[in-house]
N, C-alpha and C. Protein backbone atom coordinates (compact mmCIF):
# COMPACT_ATOMS: atom_id res chain seq x y z
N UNK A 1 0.84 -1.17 0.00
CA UNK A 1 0.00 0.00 0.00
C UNK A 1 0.89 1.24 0.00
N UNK A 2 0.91 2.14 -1.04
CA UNK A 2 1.41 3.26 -0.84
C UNK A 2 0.72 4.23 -1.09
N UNK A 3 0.92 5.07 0.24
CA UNK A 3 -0.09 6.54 0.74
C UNK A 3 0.46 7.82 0.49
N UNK A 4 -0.14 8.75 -0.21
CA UNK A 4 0.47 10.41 -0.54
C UNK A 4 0.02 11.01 0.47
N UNK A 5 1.06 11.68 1.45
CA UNK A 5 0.76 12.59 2.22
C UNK A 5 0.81 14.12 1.65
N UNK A 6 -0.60 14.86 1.49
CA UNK A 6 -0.43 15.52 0.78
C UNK A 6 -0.16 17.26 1.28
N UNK A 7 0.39 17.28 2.75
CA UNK A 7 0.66 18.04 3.26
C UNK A 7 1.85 17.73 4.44
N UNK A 8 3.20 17.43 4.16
CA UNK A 8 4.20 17.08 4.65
C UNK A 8 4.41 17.61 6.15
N UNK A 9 4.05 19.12 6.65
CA UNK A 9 4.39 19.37 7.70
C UNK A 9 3.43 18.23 8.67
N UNK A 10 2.29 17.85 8.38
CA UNK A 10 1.20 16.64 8.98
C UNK A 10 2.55 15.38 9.76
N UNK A 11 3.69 15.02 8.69
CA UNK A 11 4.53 13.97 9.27
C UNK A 11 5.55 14.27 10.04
N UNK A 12 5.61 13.39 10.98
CA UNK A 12 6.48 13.71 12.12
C UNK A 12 7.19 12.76 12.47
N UNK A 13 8.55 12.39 12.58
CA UNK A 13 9.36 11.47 13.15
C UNK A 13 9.82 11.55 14.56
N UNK A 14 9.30 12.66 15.21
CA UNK A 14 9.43 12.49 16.55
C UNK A 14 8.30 12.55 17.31
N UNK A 15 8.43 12.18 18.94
CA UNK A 15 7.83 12.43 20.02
C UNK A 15 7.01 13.47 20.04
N UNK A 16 6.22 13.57 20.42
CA UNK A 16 5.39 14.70 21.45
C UNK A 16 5.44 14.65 22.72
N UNK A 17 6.05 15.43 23.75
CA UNK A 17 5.96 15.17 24.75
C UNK A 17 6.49 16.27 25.29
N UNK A 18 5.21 16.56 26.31
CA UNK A 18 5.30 17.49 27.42
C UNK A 18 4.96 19.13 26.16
N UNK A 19 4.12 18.37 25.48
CA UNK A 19 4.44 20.17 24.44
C UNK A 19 5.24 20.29 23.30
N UNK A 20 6.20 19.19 23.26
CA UNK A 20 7.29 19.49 22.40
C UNK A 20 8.05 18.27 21.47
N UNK A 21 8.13 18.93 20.28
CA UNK A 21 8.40 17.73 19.64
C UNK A 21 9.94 17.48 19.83
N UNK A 22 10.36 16.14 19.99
CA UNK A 22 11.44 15.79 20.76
C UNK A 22 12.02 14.01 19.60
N UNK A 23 13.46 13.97 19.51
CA UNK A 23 13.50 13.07 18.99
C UNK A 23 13.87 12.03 19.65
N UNK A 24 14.07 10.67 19.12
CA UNK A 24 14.21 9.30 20.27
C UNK A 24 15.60 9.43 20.89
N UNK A 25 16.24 8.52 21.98
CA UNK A 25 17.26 8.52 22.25
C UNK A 25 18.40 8.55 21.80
N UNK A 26 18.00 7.64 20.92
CA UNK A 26 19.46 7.00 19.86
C UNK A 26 19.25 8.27 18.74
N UNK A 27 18.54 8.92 18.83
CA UNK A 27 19.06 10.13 17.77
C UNK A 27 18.32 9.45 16.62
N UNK A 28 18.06 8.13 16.17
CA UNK A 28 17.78 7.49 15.03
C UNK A 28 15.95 7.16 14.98
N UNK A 29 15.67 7.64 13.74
CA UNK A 29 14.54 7.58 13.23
C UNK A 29 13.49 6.90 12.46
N UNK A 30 14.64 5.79 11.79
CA UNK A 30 14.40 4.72 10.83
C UNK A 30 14.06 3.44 11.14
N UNK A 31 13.71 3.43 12.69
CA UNK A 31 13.25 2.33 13.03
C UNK A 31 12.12 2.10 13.04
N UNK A 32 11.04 0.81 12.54
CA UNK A 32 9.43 0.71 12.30
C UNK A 32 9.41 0.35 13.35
N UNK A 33 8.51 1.13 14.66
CA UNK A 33 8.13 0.14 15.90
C UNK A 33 7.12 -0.25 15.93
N UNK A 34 5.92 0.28 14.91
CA UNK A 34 4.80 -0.51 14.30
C UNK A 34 3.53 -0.16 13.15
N UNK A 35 2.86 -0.76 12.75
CA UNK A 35 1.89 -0.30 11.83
C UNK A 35 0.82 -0.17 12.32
N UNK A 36 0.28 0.58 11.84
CA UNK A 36 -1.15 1.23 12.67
C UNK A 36 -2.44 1.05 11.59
N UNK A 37 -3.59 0.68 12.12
CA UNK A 37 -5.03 0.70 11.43
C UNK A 37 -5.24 2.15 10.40
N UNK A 38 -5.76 2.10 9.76
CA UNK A 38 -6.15 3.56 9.15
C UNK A 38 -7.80 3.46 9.47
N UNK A 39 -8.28 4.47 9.66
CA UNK A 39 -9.54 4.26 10.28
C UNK A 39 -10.26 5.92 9.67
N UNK A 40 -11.56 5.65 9.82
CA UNK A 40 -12.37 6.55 9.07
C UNK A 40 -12.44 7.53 9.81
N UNK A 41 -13.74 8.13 9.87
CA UNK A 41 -14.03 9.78 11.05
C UNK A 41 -14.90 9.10 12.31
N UNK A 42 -15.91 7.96 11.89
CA UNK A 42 -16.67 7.52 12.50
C UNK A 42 -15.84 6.94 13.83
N UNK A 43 -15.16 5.96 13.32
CA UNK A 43 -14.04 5.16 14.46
C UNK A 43 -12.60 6.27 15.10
N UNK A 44 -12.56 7.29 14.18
CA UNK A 44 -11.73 8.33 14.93
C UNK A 44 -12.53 9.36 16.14
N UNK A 45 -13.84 9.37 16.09
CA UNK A 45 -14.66 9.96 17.03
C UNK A 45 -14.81 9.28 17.83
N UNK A 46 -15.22 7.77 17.32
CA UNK A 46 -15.64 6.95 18.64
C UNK A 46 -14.11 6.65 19.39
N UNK A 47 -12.99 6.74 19.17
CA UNK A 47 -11.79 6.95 19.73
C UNK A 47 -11.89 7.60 20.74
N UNK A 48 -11.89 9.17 19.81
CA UNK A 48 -11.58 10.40 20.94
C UNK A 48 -13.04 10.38 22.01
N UNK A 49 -13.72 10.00 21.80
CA UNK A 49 -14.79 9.99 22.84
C UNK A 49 -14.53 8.97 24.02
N UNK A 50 -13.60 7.90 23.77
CA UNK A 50 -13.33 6.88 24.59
C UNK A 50 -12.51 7.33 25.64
N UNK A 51 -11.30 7.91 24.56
CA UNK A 51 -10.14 8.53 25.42
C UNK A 51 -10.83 9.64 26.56
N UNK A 52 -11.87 10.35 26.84
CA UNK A 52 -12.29 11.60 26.66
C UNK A 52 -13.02 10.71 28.61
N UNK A 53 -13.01 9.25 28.68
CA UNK A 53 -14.01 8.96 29.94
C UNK A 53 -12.82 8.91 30.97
């Protein structure tokens, strides 16, 4: 599957945390630590509503 991100600042290779984007320890970025679902608006709401109890 290959996906066009069609607004680049959207991708991020680092952390968020505490406010701030931050990179991993090892300095290195190229590691896959996993693949993620792609999911619609419906299952992205019912997400944030979960997170939200």
């Amino acid at each position: 599957m290959n996906i066009q991100l069609n607004d680049n600042s959207l991708f991020k290779s680092q952390a968020y945390i505490d406010g701030h984007w931050v990179d991993g320890d090892s300095g290195s970025t190229l590691e896959v630590l996993a693949n993620v679902a792609s999911v619609g608006v419906t299952k992205t709401k019912r997400a944030i509503a979960a997170a939200q109890v």
